[in-house]
N, C-alpha and C. Protein backbone atom coordinates (compact mmCIF):
# COMPACT_ATOMS: atom_id res chain seq x y z
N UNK A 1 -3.84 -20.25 -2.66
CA UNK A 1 -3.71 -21.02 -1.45
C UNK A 1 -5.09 -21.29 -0.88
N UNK A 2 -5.51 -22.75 -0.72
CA UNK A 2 -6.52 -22.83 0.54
C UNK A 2 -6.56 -23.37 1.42
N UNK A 3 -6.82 -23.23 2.48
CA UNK A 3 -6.80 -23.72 3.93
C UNK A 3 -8.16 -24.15 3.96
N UNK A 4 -8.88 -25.40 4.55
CA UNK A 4 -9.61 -26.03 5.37
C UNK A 4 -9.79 -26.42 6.22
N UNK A 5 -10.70 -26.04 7.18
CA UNK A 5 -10.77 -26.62 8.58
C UNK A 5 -11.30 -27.97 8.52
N UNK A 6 -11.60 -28.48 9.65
CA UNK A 6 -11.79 -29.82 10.08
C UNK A 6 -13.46 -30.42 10.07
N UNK A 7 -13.67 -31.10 9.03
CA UNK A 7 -15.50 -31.15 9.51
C UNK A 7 -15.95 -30.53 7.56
N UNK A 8 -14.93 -29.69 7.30
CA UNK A 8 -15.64 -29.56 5.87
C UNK A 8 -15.63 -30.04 5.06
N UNK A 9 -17.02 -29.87 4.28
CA UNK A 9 -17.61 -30.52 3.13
C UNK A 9 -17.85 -30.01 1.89
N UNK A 10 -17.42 -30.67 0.73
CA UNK A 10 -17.67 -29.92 -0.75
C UNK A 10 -18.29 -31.24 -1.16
N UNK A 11 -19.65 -30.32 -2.13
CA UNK A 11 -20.76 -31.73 -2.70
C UNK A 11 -20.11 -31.74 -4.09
N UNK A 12 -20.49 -32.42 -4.80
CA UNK A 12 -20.36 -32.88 -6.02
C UNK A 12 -20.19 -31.61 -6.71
N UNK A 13 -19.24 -31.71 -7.77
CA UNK A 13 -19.16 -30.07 -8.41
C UNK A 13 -18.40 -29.09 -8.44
N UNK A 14 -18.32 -29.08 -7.08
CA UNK A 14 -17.73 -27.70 -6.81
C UNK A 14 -16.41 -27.35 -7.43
N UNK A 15 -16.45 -26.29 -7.65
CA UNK A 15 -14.78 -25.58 -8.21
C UNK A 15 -14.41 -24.36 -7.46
N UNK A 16 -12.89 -24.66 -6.67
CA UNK A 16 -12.66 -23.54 -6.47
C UNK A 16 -11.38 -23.53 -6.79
N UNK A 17 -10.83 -21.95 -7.13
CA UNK A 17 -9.99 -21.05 -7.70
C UNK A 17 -9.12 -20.40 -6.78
N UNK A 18 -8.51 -20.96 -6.26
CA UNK A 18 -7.37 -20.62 -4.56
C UNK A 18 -6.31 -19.62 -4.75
N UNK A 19 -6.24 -19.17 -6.02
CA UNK A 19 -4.93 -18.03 -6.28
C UNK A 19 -5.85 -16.69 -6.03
N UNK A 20 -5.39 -16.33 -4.53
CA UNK A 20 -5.85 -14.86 -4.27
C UNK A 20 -5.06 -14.77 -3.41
N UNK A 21 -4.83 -12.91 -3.03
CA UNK A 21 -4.05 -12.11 -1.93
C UNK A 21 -3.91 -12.80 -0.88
N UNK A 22 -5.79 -13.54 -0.70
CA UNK A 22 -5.63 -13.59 1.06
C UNK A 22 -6.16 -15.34 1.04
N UNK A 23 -6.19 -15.65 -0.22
CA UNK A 23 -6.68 -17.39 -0.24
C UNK A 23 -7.55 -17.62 0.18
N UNK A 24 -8.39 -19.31 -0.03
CA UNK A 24 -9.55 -19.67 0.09
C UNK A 24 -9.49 -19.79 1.61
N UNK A 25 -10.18 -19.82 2.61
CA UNK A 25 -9.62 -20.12 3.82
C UNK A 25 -11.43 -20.39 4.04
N UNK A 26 -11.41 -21.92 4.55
CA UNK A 26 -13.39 -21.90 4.73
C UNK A 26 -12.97 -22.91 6.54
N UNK A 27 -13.94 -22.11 7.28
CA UNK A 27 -13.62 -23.05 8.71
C UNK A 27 -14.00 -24.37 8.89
N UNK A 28 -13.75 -24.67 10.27
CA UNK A 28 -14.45 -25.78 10.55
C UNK A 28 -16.11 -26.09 10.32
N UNK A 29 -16.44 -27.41 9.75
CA UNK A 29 -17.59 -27.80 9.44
C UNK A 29 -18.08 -26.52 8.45
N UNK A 30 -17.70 -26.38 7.63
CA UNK A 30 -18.45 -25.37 6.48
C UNK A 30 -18.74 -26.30 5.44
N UNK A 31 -20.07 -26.23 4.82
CA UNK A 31 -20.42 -26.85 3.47
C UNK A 31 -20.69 -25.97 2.62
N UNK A 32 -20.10 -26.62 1.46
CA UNK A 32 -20.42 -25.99 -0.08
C UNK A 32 -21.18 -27.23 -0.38
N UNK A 33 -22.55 -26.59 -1.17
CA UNK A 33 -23.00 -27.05 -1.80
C UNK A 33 -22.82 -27.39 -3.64
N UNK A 34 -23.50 -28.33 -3.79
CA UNK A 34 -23.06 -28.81 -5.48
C UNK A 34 -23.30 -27.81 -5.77
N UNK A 35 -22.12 -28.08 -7.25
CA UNK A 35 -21.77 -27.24 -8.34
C UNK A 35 -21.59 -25.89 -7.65
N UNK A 36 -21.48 -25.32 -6.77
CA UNK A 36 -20.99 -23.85 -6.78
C UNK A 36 -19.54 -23.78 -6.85
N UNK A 37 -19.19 -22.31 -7.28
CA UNK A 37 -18.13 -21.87 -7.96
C UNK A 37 -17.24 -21.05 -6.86
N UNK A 38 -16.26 -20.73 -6.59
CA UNK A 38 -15.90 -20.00 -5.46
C UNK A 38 -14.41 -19.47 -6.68
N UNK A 39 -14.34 -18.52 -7.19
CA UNK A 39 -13.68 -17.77 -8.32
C UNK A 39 -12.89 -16.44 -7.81
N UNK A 40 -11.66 -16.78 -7.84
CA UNK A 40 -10.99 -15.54 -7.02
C UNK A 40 -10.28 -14.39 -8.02
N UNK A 41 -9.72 -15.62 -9.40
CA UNK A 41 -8.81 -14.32 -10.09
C UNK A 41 -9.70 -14.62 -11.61
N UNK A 42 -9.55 -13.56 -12.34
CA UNK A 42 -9.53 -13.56 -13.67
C UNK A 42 -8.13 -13.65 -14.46
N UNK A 43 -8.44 -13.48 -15.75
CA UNK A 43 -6.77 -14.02 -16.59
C UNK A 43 -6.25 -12.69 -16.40
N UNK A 44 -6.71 -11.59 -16.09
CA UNK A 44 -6.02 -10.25 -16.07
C UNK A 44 -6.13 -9.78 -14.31
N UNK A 45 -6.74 -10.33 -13.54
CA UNK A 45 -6.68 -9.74 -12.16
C UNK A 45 -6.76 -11.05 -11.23
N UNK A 46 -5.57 -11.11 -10.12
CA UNK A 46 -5.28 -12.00 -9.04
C UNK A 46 -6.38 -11.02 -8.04
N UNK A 47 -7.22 -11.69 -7.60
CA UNK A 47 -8.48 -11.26 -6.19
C UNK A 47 -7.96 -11.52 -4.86
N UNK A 48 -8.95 -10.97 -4.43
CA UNK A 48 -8.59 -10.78 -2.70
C UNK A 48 -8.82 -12.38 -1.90
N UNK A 49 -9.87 -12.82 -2.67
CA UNK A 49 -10.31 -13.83 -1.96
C UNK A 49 -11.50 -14.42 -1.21
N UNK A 50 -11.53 -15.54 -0.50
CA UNK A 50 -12.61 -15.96 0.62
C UNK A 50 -12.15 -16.16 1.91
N UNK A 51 -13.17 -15.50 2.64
CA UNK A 51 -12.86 -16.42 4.27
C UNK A 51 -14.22 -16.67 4.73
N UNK A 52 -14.76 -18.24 4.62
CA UNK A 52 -15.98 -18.04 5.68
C UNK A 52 -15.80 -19.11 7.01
N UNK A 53 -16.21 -18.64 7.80
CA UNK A 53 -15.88 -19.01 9.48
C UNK A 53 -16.80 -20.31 9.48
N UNK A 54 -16.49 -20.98 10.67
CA UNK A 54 -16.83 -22.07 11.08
C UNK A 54 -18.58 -22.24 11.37
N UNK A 55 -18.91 -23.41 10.89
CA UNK A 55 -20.43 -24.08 10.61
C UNK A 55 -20.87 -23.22 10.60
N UNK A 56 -21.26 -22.56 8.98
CA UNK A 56 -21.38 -21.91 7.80
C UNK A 56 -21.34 -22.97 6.70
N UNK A 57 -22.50 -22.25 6.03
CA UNK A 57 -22.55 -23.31 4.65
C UNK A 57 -23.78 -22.39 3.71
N UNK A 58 -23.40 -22.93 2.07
CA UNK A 58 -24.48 -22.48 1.16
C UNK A 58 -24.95 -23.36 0.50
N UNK A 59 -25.76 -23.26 -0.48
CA UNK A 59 -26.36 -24.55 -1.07
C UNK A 59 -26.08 -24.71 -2.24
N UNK A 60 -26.72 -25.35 -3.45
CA UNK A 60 -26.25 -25.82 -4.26
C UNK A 60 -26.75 -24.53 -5.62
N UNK A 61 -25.54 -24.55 -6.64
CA UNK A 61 -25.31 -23.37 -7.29
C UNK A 61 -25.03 -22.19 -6.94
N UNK A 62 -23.91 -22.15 -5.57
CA UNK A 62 -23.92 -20.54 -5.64
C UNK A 62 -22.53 -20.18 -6.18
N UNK A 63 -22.02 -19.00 -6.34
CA UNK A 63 -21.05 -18.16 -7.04
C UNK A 63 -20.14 -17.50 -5.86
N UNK A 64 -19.24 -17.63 -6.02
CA UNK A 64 -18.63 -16.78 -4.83
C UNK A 64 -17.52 -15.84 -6.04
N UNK A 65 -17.98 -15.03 -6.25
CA UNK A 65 -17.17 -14.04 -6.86
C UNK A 65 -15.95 -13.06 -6.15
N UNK A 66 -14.92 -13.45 -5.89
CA UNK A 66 -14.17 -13.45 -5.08
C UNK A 66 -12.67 -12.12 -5.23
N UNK A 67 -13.12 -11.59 -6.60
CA UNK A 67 -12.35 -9.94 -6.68
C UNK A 67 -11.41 -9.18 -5.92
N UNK A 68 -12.95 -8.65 -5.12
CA UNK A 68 -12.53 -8.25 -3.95
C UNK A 68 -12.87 -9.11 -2.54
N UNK A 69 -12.17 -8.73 -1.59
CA UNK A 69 -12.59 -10.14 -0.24
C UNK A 69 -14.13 -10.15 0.41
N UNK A 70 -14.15 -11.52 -0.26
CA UNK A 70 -15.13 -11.74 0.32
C UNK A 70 -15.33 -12.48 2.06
N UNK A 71 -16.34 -12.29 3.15
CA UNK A 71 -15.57 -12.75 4.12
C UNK A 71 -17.15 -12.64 5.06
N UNK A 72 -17.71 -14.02 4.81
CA UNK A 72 -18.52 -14.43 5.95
C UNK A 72 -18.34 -15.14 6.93
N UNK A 73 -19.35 -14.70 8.11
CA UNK A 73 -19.05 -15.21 9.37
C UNK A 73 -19.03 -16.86 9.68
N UNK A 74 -19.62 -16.87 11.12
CA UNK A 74 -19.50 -17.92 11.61
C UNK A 74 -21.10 -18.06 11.62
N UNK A 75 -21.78 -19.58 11.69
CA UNK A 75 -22.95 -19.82 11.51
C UNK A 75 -24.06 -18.92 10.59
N UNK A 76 -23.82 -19.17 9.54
CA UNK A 76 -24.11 -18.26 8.40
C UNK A 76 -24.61 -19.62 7.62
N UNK A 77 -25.92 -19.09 7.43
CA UNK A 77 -27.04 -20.42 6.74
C UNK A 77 -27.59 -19.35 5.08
N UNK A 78 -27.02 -20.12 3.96
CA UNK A 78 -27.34 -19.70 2.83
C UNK A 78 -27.80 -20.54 1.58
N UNK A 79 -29.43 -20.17 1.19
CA UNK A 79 -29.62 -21.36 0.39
C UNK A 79 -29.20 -21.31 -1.01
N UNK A 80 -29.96 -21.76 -2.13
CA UNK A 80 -29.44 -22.15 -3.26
C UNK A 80 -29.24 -20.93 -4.30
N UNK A 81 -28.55 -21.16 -5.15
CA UNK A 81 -28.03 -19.72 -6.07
C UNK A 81 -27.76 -18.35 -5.40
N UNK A 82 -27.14 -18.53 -4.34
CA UNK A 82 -26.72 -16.98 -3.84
C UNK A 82 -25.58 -16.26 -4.53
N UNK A 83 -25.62 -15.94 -5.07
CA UNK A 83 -23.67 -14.77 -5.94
C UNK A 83 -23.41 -13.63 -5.23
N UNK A 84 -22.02 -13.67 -5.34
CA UNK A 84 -20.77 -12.46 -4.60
C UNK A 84 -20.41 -11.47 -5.85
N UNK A 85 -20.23 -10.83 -5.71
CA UNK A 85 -19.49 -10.19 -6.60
C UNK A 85 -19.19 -9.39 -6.04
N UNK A 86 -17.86 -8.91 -5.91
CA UNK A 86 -17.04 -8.17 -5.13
C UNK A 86 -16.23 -7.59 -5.52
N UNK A 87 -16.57 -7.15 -6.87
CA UNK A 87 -15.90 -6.04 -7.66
C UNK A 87 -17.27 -5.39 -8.93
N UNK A 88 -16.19 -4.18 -9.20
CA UNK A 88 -17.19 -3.71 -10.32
C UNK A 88 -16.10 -3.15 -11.45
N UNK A 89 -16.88 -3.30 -12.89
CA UNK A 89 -16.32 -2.97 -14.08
C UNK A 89 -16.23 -1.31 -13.67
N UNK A 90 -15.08 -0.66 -13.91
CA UNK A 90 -14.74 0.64 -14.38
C UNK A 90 -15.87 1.13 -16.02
N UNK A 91 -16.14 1.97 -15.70
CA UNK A 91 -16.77 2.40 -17.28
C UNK A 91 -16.95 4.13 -17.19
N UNK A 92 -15.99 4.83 -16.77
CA UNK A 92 -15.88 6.25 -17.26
C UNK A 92 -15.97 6.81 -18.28
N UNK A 93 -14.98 5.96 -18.99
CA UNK A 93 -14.02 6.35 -20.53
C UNK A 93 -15.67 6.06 -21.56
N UNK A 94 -15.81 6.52 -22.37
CA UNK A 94 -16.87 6.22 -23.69
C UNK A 94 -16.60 5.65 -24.82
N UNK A 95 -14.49 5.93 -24.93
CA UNK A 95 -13.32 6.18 -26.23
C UNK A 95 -13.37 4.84 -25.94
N UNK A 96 -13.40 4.04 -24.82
CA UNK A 96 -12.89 2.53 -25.01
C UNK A 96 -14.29 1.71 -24.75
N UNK A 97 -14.00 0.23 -25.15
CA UNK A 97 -15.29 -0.47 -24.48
C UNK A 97 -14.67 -0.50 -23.13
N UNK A 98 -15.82 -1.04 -22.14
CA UNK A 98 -16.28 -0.74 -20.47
C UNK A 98 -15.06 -2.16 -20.44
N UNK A 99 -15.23 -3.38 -21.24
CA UNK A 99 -14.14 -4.53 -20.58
C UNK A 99 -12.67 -4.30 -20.83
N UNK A 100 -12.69 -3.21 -21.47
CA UNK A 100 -11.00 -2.53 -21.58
C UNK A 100 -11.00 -1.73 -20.34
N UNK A 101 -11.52 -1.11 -19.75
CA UNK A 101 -11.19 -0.46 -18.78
C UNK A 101 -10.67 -0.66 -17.57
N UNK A 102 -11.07 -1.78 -17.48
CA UNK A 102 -10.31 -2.75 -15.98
C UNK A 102 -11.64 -2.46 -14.61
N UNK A 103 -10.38 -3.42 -13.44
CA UNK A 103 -12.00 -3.36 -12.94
C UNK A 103 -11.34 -2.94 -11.28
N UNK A 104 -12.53 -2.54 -10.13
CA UNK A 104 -12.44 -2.00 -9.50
C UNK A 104 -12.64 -3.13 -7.92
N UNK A 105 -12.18 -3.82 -7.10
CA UNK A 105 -12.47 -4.74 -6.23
C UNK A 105 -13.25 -3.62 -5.23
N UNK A 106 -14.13 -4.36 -4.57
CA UNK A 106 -15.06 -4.06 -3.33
C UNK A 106 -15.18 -5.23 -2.64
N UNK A 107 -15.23 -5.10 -1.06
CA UNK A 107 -15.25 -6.78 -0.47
C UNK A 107 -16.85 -5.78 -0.15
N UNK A 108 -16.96 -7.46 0.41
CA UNK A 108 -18.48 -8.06 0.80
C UNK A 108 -18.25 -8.40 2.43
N UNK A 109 -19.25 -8.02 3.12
CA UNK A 109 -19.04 -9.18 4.50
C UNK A 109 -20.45 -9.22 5.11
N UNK A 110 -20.38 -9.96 5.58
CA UNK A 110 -21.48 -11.30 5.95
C UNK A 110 -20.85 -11.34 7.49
N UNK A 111 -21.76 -10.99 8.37
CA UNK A 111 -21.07 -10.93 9.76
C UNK A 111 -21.84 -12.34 10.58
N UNK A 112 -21.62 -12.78 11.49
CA UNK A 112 -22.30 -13.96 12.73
C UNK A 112 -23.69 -14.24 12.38
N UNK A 113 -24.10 -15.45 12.44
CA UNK A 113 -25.63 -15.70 12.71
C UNK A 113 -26.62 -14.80 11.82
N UNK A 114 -26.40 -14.86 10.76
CA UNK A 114 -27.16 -14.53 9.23
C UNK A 114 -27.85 -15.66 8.71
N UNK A 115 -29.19 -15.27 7.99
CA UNK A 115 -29.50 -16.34 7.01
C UNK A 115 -30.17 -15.58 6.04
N UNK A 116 -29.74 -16.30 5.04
CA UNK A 116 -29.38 -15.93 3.39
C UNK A 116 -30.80 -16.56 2.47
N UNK A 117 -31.34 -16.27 2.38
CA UNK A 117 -32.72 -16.77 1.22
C UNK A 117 -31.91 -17.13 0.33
N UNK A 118 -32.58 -18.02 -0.97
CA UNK A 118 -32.69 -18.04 -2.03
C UNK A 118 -32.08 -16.99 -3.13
N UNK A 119 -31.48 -17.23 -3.77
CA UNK A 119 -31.95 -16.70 -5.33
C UNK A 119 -30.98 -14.73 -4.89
N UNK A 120 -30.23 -14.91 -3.70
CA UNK A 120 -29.53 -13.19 -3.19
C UNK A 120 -28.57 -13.07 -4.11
N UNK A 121 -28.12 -11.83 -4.49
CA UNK A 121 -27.12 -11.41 -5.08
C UNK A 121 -26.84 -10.32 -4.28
N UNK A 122 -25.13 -10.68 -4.05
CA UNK A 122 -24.79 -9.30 -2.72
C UNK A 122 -23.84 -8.40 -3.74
N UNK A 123 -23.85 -7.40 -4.12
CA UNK A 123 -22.70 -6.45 -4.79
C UNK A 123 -21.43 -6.05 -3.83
N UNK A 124 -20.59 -5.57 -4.83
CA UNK A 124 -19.67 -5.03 -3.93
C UNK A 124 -19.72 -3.80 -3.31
N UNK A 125 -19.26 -3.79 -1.91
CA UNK A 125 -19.44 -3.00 -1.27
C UNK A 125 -20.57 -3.54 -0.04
N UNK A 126 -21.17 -4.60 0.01
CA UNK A 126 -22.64 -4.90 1.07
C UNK A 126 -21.60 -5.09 2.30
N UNK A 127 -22.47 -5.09 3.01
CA UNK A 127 -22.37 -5.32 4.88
C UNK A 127 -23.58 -5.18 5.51
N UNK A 128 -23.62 -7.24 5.66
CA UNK A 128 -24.45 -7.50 6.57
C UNK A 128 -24.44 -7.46 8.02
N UNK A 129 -24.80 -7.18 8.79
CA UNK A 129 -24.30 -7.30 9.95
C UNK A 129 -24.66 -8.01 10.90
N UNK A 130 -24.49 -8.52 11.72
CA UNK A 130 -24.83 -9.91 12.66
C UNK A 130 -26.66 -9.94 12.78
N UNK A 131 -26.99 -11.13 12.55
CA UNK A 131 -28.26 -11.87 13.10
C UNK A 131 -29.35 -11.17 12.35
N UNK A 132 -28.48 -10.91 11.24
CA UNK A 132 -29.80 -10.97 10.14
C UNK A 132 -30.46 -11.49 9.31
N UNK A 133 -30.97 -11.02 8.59
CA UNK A 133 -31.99 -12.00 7.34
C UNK A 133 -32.30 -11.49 6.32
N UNK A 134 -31.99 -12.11 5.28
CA UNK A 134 -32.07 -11.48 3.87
C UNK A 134 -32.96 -12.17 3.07
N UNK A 135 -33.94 -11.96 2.54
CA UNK A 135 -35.43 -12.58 1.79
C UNK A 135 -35.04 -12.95 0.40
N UNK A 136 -35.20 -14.20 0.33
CA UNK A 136 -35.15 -14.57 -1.04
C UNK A 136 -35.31 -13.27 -2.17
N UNK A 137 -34.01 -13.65 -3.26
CA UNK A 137 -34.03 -12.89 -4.08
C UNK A 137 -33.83 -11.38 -4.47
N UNK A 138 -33.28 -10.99 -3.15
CA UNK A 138 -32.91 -9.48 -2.70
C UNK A 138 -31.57 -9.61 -3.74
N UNK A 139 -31.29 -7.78 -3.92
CA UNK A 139 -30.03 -7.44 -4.37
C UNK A 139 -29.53 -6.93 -3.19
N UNK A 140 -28.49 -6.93 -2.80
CA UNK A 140 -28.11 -6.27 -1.63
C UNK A 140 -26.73 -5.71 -2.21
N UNK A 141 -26.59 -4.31 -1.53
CA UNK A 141 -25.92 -3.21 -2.37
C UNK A 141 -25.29 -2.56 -1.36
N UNK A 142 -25.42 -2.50 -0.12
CA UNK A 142 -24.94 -1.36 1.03
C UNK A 142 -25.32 -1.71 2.54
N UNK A 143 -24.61 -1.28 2.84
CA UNK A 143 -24.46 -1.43 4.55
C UNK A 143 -26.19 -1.28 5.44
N UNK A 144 -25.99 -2.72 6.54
CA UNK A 144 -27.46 -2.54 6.53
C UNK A 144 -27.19 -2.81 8.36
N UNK A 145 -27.59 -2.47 9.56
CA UNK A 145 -27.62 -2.88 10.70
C UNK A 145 -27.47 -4.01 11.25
N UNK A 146 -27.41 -4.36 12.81
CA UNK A 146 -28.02 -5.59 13.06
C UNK A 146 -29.07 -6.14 13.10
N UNK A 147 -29.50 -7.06 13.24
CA UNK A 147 -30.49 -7.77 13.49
C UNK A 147 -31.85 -7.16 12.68
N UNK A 148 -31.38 -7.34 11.22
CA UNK A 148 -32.52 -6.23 10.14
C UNK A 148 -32.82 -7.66 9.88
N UNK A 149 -34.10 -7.26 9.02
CA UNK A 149 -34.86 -8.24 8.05
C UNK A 149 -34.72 -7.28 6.72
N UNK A 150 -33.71 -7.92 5.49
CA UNK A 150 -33.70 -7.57 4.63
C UNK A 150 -34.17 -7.65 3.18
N UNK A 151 -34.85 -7.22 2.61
CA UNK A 151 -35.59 -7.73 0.85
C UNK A 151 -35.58 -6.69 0.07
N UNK A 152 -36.12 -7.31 -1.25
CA UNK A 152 -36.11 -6.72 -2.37
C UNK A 152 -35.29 -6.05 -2.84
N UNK A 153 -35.54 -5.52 -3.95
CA UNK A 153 -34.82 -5.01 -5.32
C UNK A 153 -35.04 -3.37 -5.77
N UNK A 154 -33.43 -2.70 -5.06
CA UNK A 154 -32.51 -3.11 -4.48
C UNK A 154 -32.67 -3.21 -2.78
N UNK A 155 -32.17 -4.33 -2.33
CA UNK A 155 -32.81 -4.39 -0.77
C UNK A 155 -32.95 -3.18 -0.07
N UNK A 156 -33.69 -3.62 1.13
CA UNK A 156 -33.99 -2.38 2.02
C UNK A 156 -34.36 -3.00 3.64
N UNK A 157 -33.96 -2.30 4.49
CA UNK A 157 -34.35 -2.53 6.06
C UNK A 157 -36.30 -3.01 5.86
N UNK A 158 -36.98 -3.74 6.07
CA UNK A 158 -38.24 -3.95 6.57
C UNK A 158 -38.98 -3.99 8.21
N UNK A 159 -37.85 -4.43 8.63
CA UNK A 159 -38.25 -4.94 10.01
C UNK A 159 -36.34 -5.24 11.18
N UNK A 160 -36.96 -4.78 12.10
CA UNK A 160 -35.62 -5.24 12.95
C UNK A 160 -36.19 -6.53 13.68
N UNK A 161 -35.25 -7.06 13.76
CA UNK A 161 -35.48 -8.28 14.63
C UNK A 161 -35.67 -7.91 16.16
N UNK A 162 -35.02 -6.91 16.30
CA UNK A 162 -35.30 -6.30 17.91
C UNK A 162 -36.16 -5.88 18.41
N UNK A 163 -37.51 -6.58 18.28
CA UNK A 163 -38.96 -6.38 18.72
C UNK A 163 -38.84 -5.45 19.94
N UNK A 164 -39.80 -4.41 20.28
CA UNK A 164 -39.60 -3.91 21.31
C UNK A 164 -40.46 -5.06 22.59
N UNK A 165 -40.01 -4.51 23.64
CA UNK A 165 -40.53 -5.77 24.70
C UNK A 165 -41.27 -5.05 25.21
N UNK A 166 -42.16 -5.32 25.99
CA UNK A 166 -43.75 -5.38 26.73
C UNK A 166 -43.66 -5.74 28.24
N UNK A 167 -43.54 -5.05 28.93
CA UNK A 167 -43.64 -5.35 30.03
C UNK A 167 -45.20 -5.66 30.63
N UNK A 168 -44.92 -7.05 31.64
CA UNK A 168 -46.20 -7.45 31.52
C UNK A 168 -46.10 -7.56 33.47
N UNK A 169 -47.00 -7.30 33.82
CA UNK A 169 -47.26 -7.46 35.23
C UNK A 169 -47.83 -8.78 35.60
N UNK A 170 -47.21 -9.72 36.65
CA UNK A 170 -47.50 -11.02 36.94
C UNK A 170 -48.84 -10.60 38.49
């Protein structure tokens, strides 16, 4: 199932895959950029899905790996080749190969007023949390505050956006 709000845009390309638990559901004024993929089930597992909130958009080539739920906010700015993946392969067993084993969903979320670099890959299990920033090309793997500045491999807190203030005498 997908639902669209009013105002959205898909560029040239795009494919999405609407058989999940909780369906494609993208808000008002959200753009997908060309050729990205928004992929909810495999031939052996029906996924949780997408929800991203109103004027929100990503750019061209990204992946929405959709497993487990994926679910960004509202005004959420993400540029080109960003991927979801929101599940992970099981691989305990040694007796079988790791793609016999089946696989394990984790959602993703992407909270209010985020912006997304370049080139991110979020795993399952991340949580961004409102009015942050993630640096081109980060892996992001785990729960990170508000208003962080996030990078590298595997990301990490650098900086809060919550400068301390200065009181200044007039």
């Amino acid at each position: 199932m997908c639902h669209f709000g009013k105002g959205v845009t898909l560029e040239r390309g795009v494919i999405i895959d609407g058989l999940a638990e909780h369906g494609v559901v993208l808000g008002e004024n959200v753009l997908i950029g060309p050729y990205s993929w928004i992929r909810s089930s495999t031939a052996t597992h029906v996924g949780a899905g997408l929800q991203i909130g109103r004027n929100s958009s990503c750019e061209a080539f990204s992946y929405f790996g959709a497993g487990g739920l994926v679910t960004i906010g509202e005004n959420v700015i993400m540029g080109q080749h960003v991927s979801f993946h929101a599940e992970t392969h099981n691989h305990d067993r040694t007796d079988l190969p790791i793609r016999s084993q089946g696989i394990t969903p984790q959602p993703i979320t992407i909270e209010d007023d985020c912006w997304v670099g370049a080139n991110v890959t979020f795993l399952g299990g991340a949580h961004v949390a409102h009015g942050s920033i993630v640096g081109a090309g980060a892996v992001v793997n785990k729960h990170y505050p508000p208003f962080s500045i996030i990078v590298g491999v595997p990301a990490k807190v650098v900086k809060s956006r919550l400068a301390k203030r200065v009181q200044t005498c007039a």
